[in-house]
C-alpha atoms as a PDB file:
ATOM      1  CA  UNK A   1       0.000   0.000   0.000  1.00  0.00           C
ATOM      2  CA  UNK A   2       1.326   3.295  -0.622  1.00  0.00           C
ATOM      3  CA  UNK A   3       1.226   6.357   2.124  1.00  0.00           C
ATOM      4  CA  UNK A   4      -1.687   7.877   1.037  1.00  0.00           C
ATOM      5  CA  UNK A   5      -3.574   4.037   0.591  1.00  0.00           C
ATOM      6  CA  UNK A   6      -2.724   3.525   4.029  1.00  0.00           C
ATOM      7  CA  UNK A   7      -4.125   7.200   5.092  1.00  0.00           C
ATOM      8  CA  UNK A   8      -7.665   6.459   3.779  1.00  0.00           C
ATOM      9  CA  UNK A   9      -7.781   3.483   5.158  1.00  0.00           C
ATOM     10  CA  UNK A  10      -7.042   4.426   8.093  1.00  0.00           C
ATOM     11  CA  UNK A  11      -9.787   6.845   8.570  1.00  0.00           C
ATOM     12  CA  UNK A  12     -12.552   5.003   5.917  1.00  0.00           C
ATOM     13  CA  UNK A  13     -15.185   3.543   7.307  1.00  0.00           C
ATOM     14  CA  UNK A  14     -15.612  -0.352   7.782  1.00  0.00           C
ATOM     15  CA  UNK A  15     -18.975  -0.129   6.649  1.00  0.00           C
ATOM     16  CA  UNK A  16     -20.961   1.202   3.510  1.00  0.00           C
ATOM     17  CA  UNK A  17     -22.652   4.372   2.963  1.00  0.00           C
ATOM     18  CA  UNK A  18     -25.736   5.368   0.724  1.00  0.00           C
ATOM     19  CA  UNK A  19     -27.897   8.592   0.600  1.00  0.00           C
ATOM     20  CA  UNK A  20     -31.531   8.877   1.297  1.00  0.00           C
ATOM     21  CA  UNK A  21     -32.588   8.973  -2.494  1.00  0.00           C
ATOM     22  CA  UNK A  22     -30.424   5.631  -2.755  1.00  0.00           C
ATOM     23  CA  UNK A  23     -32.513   4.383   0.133  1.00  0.00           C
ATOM     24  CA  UNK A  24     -35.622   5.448  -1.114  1.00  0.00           C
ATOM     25  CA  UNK A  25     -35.555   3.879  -4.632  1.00  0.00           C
ATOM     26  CA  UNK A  26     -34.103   0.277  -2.400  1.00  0.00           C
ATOM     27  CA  UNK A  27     -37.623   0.551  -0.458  1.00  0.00           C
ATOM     28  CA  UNK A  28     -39.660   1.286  -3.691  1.00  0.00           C
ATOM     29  CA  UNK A  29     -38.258  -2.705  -4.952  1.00  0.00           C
ATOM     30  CA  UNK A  30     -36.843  -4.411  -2.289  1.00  0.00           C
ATOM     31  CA  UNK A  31     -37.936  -5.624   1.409  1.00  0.00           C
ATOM     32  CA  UNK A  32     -34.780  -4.530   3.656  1.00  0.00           C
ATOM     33  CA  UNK A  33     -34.252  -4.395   6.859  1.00  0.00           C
ATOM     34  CA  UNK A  34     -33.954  -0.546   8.335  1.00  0.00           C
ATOM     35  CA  UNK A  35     -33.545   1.076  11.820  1.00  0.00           C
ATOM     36  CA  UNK A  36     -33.944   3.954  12.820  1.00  0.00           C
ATOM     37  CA  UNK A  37     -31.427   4.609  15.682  1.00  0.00           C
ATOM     38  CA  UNK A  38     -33.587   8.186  16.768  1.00  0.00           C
ATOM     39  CA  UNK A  39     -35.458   8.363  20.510  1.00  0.00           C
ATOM     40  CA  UNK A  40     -38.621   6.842  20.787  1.00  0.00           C
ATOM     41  CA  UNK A  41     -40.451  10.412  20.634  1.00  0.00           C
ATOM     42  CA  UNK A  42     -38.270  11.641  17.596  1.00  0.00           C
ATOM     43  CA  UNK A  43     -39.548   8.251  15.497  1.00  0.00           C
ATOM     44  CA  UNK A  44     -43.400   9.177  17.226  1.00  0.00           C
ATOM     45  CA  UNK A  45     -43.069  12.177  15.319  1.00  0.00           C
ATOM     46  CA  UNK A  46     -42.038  10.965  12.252  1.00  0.00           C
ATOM     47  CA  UNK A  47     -40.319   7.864  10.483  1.00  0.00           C
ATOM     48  CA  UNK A  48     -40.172   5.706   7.169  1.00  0.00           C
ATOM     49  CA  UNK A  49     -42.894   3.017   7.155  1.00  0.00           C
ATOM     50  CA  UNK A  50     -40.931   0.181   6.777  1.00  0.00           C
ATOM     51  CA  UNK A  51     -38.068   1.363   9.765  1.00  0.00           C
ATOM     52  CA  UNK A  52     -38.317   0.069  13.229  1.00  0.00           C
ATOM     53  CA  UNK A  53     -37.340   1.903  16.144  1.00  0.00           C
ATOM     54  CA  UNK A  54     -34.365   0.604  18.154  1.00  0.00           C
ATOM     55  CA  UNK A  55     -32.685   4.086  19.620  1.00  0.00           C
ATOM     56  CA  UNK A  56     -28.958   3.986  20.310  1.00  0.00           C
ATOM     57  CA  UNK A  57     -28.937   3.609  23.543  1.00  0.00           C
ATOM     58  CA  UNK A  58     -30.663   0.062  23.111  1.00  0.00           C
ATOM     59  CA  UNK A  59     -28.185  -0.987  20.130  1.00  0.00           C
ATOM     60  CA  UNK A  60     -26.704  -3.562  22.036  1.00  0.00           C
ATOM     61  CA  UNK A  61     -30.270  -5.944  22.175  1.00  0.00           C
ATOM     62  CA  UNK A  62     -31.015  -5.288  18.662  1.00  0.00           C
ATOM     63  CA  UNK A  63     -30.689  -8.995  17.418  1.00  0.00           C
ATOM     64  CA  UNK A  64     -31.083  -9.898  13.602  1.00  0.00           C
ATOM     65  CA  UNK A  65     -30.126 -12.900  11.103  1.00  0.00           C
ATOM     66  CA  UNK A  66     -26.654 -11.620  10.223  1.00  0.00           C
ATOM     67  CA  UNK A  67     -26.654 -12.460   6.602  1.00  0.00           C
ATOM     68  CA  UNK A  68     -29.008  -9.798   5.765  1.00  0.00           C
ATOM     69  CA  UNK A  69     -27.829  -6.994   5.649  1.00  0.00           C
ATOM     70  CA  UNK A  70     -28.798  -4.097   8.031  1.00  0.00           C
ATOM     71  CA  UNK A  71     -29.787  -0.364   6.936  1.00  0.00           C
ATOM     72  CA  UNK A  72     -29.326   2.779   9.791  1.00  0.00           C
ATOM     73  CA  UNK A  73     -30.624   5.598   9.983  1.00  0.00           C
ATOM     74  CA  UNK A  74     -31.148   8.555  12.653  1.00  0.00           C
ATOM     75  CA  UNK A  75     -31.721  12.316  12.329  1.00  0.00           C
ATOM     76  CA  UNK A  76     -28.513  13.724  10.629  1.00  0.00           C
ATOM     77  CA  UNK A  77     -26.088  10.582  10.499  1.00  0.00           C
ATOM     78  CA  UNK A  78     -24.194  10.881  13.202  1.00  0.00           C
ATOM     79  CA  UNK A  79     -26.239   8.564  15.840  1.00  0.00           C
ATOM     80  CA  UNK A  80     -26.312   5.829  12.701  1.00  0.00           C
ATOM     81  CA  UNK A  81     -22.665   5.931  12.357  1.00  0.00           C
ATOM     82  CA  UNK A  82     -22.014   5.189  15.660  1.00  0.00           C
ATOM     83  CA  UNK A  83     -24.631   2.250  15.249  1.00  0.00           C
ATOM     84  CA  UNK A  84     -23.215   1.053  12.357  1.00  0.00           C
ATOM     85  CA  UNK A  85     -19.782   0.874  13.887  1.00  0.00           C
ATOM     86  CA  UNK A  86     -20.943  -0.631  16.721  1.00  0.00           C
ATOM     87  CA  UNK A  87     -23.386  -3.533  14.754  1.00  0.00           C
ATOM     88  CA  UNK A  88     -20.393  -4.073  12.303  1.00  0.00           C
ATOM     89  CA  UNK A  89     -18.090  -5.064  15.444  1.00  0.00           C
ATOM     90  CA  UNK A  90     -21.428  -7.667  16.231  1.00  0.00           C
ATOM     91  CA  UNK A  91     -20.767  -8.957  12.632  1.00  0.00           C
ATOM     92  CA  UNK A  92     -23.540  -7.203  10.454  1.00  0.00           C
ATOM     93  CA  UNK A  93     -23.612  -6.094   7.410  1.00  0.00           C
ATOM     94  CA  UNK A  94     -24.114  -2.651   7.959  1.00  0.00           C
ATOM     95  CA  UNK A  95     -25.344   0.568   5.501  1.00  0.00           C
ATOM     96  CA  UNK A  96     -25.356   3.603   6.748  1.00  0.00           C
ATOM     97  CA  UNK A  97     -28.025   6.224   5.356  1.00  0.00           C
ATOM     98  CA  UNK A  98     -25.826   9.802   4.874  1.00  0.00           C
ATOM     99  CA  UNK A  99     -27.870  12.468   5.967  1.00  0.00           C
ATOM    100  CA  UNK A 100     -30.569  10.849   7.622  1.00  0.00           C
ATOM    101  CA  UNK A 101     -33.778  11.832   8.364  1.00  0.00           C
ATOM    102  CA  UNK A 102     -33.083  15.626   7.897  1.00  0.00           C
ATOM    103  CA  UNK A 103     -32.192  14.705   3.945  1.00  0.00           C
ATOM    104  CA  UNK A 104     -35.087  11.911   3.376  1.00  0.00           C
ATOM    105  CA  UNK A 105     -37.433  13.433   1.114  1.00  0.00           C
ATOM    106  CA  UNK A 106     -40.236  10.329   1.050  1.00  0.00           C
ATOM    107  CA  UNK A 107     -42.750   9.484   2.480  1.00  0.00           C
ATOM    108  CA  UNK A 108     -43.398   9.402   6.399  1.00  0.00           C
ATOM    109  CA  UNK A 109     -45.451   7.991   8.928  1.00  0.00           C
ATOM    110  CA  UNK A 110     -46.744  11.331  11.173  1.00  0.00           C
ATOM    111  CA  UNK A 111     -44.516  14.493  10.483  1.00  0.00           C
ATOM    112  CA  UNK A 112     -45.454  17.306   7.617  1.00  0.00           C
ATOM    113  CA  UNK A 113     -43.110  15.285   5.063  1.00  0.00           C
END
């Protein structure tokens, strides 16, 4: 590896990354499996239809075949992240949604979207 392969791998990310249009047009043709990482009041107010709810703070029960693969989600990206790193360590296949809920133009369950 040269200097600068080792640099980005050293600070890239051991999981993937899509953006809420990428995640919108997965939902319009396939069944996934989504979380949404946010408080129990912030998904009350307003959430994809297909997410469930499992906040951060609860990450550690979330249990889940392993050889699906596992989309995240929160309010800006930055509570998914830490998800994601933390489910990848449990062995999931992990997507993170860039942007989160702030960016996702869709549909919603409750909310003004």
């Amino acid at each position: 590896m040269t200097f600068i392969e080792n640099i980005k791998a050293l600070f890239s990310e051991p999981f993937e990354s899509i953006s809420t249009n990428e995640l919108e047009n997965l939902l319009a043709s396939k069944n996934i499996q989504l979380i949404d990482v946010r408080t129990p009041e912030e998904f009350k107010q307003s959430h994809i239809s297909k997410a469930r709810n499992v906040p951060l703070s609860q990450i550690n029960s979330f249990v889940a075949p392993k050889d699906k693969k596992v989309y995240v989600i929160c309010q800006s990206g930055m509570r998914s992240k830490k998800a994601a790193h933390h489910l990848t360590k449990k062995g999931y296949q992990v997507i993170n949604v860039r942007g989160g809920m702030s960016q996702w133009q869709g549909k919603v369950i409750g909310g003004q979207k």
